[in-house]
Protein backbone atom coordinates (compact mmCIF):
# COMPACT_ATOMS: atom_id res chain seq x y z
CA UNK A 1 79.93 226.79 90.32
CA UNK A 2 79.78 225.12 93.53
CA UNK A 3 81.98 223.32 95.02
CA UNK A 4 82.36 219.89 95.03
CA UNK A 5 82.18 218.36 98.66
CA UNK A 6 84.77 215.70 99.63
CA UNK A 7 83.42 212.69 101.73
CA UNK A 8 85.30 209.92 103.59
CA UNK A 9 83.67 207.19 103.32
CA UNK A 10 85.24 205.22 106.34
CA UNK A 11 84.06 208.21 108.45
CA UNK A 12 82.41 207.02 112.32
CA UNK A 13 81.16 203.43 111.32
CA UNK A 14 82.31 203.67 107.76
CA UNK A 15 79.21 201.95 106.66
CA UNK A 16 76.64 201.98 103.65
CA UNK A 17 74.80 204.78 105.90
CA UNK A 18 77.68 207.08 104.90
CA UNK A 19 77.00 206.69 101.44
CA UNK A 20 73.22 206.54 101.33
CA UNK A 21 72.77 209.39 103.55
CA UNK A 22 75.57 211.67 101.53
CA UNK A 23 74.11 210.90 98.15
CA UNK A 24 70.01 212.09 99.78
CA UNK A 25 71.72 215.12 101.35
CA UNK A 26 73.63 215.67 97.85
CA UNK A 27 70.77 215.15 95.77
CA UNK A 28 68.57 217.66 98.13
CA UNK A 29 70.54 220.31 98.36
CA UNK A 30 71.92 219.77 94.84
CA UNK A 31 75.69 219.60 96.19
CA UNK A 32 77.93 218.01 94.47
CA UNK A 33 79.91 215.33 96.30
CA UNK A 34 82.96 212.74 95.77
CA UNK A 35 82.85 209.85 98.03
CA UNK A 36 86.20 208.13 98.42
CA UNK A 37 87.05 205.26 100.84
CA UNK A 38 83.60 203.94 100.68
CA UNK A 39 82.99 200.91 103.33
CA UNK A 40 86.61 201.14 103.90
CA UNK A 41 85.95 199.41 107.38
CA UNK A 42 84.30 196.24 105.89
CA UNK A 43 85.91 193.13 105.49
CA UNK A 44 84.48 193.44 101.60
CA UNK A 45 84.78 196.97 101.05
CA UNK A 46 83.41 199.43 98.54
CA UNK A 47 79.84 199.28 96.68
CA UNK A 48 77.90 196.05 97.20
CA UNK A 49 74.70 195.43 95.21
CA UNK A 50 72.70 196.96 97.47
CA UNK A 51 74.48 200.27 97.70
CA UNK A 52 74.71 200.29 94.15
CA UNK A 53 70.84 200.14 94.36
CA UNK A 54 70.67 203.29 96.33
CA UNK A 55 72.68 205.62 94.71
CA UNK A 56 71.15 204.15 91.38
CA UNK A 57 67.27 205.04 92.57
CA UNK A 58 68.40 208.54 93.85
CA UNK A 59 70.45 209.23 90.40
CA UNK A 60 67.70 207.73 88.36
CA UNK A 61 64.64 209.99 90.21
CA UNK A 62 66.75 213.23 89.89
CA UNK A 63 68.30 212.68 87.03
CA UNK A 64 72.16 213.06 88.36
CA UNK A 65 75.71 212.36 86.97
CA UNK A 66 77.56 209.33 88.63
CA UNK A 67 80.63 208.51 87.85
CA UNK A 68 82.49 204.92 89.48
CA UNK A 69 78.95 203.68 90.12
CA UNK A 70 79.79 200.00 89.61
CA UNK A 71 79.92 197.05 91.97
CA UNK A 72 83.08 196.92 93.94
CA UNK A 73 83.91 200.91 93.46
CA UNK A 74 85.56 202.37 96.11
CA UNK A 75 84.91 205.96 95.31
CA UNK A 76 82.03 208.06 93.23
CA UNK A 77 81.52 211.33 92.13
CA UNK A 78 77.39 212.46 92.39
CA UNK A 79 76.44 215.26 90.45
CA UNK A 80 72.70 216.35 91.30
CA UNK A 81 70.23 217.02 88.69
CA UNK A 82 67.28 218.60 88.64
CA UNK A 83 64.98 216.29 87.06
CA UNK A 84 62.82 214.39 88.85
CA UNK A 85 60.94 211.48 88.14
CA UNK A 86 58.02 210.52 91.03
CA UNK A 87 56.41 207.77 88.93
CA UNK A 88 57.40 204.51 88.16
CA UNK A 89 59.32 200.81 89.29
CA UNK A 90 62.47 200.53 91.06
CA UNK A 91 63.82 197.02 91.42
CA UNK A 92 66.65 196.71 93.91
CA UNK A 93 67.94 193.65 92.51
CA UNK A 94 67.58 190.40 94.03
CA UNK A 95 67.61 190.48 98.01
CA UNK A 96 68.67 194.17 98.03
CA UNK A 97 66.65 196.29 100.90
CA UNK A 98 64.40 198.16 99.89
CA UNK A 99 63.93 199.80 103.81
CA UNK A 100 67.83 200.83 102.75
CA UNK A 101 66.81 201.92 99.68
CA UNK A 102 63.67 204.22 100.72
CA UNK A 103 66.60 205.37 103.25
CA UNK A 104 68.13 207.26 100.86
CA UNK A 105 65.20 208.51 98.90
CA UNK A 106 62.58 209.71 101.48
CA UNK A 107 64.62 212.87 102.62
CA UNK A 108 64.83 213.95 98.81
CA UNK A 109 61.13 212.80 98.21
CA UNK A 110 59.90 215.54 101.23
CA UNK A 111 60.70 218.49 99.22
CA UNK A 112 59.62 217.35 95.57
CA UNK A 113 57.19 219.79 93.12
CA UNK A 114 54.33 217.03 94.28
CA UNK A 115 52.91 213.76 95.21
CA UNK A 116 55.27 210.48 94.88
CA UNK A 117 53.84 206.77 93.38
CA UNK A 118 56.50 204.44 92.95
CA UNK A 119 56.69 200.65 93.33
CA UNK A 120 59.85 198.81 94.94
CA UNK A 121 61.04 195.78 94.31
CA UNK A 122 63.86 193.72 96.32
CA UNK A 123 63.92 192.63 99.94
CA UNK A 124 61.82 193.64 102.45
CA UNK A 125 62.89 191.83 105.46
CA UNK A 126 66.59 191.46 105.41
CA UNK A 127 69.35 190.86 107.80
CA UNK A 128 71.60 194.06 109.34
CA UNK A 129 68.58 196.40 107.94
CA UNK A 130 65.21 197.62 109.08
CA UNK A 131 62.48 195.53 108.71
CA UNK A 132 59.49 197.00 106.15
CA UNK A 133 57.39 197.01 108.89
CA UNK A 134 59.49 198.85 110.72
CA UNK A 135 59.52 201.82 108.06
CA UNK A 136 55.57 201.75 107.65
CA UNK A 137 54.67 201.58 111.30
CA UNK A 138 57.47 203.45 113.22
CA UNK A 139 59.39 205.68 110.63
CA UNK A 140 56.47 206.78 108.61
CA UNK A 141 54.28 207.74 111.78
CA UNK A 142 56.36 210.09 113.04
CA UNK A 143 57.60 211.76 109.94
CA UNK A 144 53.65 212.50 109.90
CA UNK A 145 53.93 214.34 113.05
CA UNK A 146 56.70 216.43 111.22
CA UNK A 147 54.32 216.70 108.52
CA UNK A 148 55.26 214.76 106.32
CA UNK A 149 53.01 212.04 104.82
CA UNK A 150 54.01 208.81 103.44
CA UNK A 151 52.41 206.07 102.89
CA UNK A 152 53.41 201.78 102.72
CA UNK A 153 51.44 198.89 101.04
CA UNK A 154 53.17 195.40 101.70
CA UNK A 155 51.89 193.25 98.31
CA UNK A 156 54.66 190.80 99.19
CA UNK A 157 57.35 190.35 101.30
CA UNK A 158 60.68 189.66 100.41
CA UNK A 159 63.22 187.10 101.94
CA UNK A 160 66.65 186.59 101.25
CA UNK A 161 68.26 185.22 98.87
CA UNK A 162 65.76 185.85 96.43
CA UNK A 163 64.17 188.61 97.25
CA UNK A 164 61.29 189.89 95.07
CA UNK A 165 59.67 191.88 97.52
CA UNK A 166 57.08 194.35 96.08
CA UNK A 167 56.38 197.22 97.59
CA UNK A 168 53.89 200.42 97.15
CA UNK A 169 55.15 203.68 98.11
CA UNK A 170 53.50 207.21 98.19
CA UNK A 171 54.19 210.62 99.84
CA UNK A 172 53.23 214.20 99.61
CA UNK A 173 55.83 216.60 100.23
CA UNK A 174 56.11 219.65 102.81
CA UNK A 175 56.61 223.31 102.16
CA UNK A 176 58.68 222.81 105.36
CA UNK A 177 59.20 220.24 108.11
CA UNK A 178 58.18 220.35 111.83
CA UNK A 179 60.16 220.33 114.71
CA UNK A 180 60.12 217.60 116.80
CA UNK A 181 60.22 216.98 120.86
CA UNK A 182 60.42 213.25 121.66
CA UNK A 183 62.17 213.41 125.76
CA UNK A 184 58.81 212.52 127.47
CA UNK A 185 58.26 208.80 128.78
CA UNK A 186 54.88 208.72 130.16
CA UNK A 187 54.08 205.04 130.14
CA UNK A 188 53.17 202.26 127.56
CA UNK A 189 49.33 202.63 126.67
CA UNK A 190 49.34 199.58 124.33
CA UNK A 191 52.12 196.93 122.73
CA UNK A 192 51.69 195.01 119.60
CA UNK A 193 53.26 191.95 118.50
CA UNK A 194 53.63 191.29 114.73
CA UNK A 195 54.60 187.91 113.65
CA UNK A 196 55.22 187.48 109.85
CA UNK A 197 56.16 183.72 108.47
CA UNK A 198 55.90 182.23 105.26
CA UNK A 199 56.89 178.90 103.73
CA UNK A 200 57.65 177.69 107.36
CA UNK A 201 55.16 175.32 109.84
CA UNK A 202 53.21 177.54 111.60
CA UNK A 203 54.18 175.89 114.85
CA UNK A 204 57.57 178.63 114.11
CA UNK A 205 55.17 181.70 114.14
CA UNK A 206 53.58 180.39 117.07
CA UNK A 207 56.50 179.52 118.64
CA UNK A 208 58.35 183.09 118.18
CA UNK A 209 54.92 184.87 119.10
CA UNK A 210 55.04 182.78 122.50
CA UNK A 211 58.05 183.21 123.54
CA UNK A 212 58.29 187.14 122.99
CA UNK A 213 54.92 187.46 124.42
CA UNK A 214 56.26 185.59 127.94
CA UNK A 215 59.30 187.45 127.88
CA UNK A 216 56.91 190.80 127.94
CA UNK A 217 55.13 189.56 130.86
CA UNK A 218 57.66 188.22 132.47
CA UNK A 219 60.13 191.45 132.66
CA UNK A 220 56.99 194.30 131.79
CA UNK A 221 53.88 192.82 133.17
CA UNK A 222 52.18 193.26 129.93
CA UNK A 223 50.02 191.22 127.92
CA UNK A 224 50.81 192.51 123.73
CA UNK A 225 48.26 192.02 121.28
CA UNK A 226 49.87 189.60 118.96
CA UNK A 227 48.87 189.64 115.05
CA UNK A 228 50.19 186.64 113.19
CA UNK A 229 51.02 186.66 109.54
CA UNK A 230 51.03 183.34 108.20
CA UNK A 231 51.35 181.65 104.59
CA UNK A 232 52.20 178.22 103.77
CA UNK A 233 54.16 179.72 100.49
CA UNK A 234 52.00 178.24 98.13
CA UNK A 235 49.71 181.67 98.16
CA UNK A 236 50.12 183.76 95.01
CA UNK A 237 51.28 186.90 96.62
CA UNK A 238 53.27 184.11 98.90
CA UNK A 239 57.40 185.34 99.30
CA UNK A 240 59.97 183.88 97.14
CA UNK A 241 61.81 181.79 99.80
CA UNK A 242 61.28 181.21 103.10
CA UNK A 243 61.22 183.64 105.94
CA UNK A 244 60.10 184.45 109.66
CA UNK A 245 60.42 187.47 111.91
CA UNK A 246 58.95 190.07 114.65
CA UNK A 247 58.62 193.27 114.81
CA UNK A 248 57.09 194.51 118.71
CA UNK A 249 55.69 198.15 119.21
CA UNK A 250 55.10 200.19 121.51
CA UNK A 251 52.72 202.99 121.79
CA UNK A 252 53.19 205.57 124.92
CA UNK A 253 50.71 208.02 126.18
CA UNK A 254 52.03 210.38 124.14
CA UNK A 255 51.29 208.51 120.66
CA UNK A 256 55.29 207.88 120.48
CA UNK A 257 55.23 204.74 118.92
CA UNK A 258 59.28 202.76 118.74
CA UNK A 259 59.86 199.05 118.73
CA UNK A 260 62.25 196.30 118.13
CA UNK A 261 62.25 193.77 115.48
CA UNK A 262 64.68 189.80 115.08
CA UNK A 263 64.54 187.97 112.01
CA UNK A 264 64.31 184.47 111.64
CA UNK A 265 67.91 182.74 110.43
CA UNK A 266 68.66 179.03 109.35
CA UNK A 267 69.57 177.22 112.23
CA UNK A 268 68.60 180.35 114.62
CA UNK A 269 65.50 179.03 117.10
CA UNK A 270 62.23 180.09 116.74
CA UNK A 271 62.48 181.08 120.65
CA UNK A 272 65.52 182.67 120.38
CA UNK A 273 64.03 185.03 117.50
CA UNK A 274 61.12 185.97 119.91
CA UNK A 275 63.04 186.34 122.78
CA UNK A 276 65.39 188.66 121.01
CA UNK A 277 63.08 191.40 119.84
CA UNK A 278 61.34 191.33 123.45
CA UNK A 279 64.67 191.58 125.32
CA UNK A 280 65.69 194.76 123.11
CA UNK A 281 61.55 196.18 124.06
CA UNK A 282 62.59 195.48 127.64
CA UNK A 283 65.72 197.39 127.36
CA UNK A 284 63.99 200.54 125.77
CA UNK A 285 61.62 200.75 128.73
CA UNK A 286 63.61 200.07 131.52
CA UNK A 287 65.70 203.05 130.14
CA UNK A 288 62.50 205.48 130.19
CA UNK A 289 63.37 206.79 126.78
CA UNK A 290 60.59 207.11 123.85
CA UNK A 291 63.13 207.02 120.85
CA UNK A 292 64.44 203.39 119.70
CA UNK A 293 68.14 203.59 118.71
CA UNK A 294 66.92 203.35 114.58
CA UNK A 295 64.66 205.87 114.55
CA UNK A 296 67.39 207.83 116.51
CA UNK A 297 69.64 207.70 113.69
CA UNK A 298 67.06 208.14 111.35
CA UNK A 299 65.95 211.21 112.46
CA UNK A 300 68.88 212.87 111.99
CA UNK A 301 68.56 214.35 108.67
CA UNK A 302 65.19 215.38 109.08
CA UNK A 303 65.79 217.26 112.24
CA UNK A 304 68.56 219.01 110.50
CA UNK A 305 66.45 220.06 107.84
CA UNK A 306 63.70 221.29 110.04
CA UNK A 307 62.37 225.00 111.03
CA UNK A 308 62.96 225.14 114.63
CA UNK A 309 64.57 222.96 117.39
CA UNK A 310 64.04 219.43 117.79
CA UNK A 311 65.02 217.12 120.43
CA UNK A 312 64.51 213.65 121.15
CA UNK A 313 65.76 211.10 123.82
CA UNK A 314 66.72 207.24 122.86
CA UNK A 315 67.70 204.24 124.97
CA UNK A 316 71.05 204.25 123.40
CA UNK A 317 73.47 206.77 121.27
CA UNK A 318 74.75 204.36 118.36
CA UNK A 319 78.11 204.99 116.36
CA UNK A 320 75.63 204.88 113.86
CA UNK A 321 73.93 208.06 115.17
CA UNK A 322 76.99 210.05 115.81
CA UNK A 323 78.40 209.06 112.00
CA UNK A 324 74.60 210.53 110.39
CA UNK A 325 75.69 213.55 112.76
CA UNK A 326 78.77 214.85 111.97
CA UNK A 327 78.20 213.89 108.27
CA UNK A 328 75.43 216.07 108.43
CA UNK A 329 77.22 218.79 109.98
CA UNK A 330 79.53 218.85 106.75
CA UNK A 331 76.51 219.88 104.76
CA UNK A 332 74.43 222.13 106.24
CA UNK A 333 74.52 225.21 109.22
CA UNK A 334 73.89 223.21 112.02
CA UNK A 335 75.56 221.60 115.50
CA UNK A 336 73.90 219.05 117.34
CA UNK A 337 74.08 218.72 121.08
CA UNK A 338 74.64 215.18 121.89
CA UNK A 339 74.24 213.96 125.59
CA UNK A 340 75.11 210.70 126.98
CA UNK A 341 77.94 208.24 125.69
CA UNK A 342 78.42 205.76 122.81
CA UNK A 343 76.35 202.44 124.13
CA UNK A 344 74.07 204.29 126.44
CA UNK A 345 70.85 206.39 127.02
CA UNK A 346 71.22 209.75 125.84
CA UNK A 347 69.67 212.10 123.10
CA UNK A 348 70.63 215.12 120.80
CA UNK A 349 69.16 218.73 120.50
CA UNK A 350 69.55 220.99 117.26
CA UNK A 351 67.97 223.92 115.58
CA UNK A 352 66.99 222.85 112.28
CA UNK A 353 67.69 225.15 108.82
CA UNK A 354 64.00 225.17 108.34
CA UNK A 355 64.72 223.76 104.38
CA UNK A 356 62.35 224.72 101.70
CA UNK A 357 61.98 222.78 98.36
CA UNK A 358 64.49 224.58 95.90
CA UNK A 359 62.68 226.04 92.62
């Protein structure tokens, strides 16, 4: 019987990216795992909604045992199953994240028997998570590179409070991921500015797409192509509630693509949302690294998992970076070499277990 692997929730940032990431590793490598002080750092600890969400799609695809999965639980027990279940609706419950919730499932959705199709529901543009777009044009691309394919179809967005994103997801698993080396900073070939706004005048859009696309100039010297979304809210595949953001991206020589996204706020200026997003593209390049600080911490996991040694360099080493590493360390073979400090540029190095699908 294996043993079952203790977790401290309030480890490094003590977030929900403790828990989501523990339960994906769990349910991969089928090890069972108690997690006990969850979001012990928050000023409203344990499960919110849209934890509950996660753990509740990874149970519910691989058929495990949870025990203390309600709202407001400070601990759980996950026992992995081996069911899985690749078709079908998940609905993340009002403004949940989906981005948060595809988090926790992609890892586990590499390695299944076959081919994913499942349909999200929730928010897909929320605040103190990763923006949709962000998952689709950043995340997705260079899990391709690894080999792994996924694919994202927007039908709607989703905006908080209400939610009711929907979203189409598909991927084909790998026998076994790549390695990846993302150090080199050869130059920006081309940057993209996408403006999404619905239920808003679309003097807003205009008005964040301006002011991002100055700031670019201003500091870079570049003119972005800019790509407005815009709906009035009456549409049918319109949002819920209203809603306004940015996402900028960059693509280097290389094909590395990384960018930096703002979302629109009641009472936070249009300019101010523009001028945000381009500020934190500004940063990225003056720092001559090709890995944004998300996909940084994102990567983690699947550069554990990998056969072979990957590498990567980022504009700044986030506590939420070193958390996703040392949990990781708990569960599989592997030490990463981290270089820089917390706040600054730096990158990691490890040699991956080279993970294949479990019959």
């Amino acid at each position: 019987m294996v043993k079952t692997l203790e977790i401290d929730g309030s480890m490094g940032e003590g977030g929900g990216q403790v828990l989501r990431t523990a339960v994906a590793l769990s349910a991969l490598l089928r090890r069972p795992i108690r997690v006990f002080n969850i979001r012990a750092k928050r000023s409203n600890p344990g499960l919110r909604p849209q934890h509950f969400a996660a753990v509740n799609a990874v149970a519910r695809l691989t058929g495990a045992r949870v025990d203390g999965l309600e709202v407001g639980s400070r601990q759980i027990v996950f026992a992995p199953g081996e069911a899985e279940v690749l078709e079908g609706v998940l609905d993340v419950g009002t403004a949940g994240s989906v981005p948060l919730v595809l988090q926790a499932l992609m890892p586990v959705l590499a390695f299944s028997s076959r081919g994913a199709s499942l349909t999200l529901k929730g928010g897909t543009n929320n605040p103190r998570a990763p923006p949709i777009d962000y998952v689709k044009e950043v995340l997705a691309k260079t899990l391709a590179e690894m080999g792994y394919l996924v694919e994202i179809a927007v039908e709607r967005r989703g905006f908080y409070p209400r939610g009711g994103g929907i979203v189409r997801f598909s991927s084909r698993p790998v026998r076994v991921l790549k390695p990846f080396n993302l150090t080199l900073f050869p130059g920006l070939r081309s940057v993209r500015v996408l403006v999404y706004s619905s239920g808003l005048p679309r003097q807003v859009a205009d008005r964040i797409a301006r002011s991002a696309s100055q700031e670019l100039s201003r500091r870079l010297g570049v003119e972005p192509r800019v790509e407005v979304e815009f709906m009035t809210g009456g549409e049918s595949n319109a949002p819920l509630d209203p809603g306004c953001g940015i996402l900028i991206l960059g693509t280097l020589e290389n094909n590395i693509v990384f960018a930096s996204s703002s979302l629109g706020e009641k009472g936070k200026p249009s300019e101010r949302v523009g001028l945000e997003a381009a500020s934190e593209f500004v940063k990225q390049v003056e720092a001559r690294a090709p890995v944004d600080k998300n996909l940084a911490d994102q990567l983690v996991v699947y550069a554990a998992l990998a056969e072979g040694v990957s590498r990567l360099r980022t504009c700044e080493i986030t506590l939420h970076t070193l958390t996703t590493i040392r949990l990781v360390e708990l569960f599989l073979p592997v030490r990463f070499s981290v270089e820089g400090s917390l706040g600054s540029p730096g990158g990691y190095t490890v040699q991956g277990v080279g993970f294949q699908r479990q019959a």
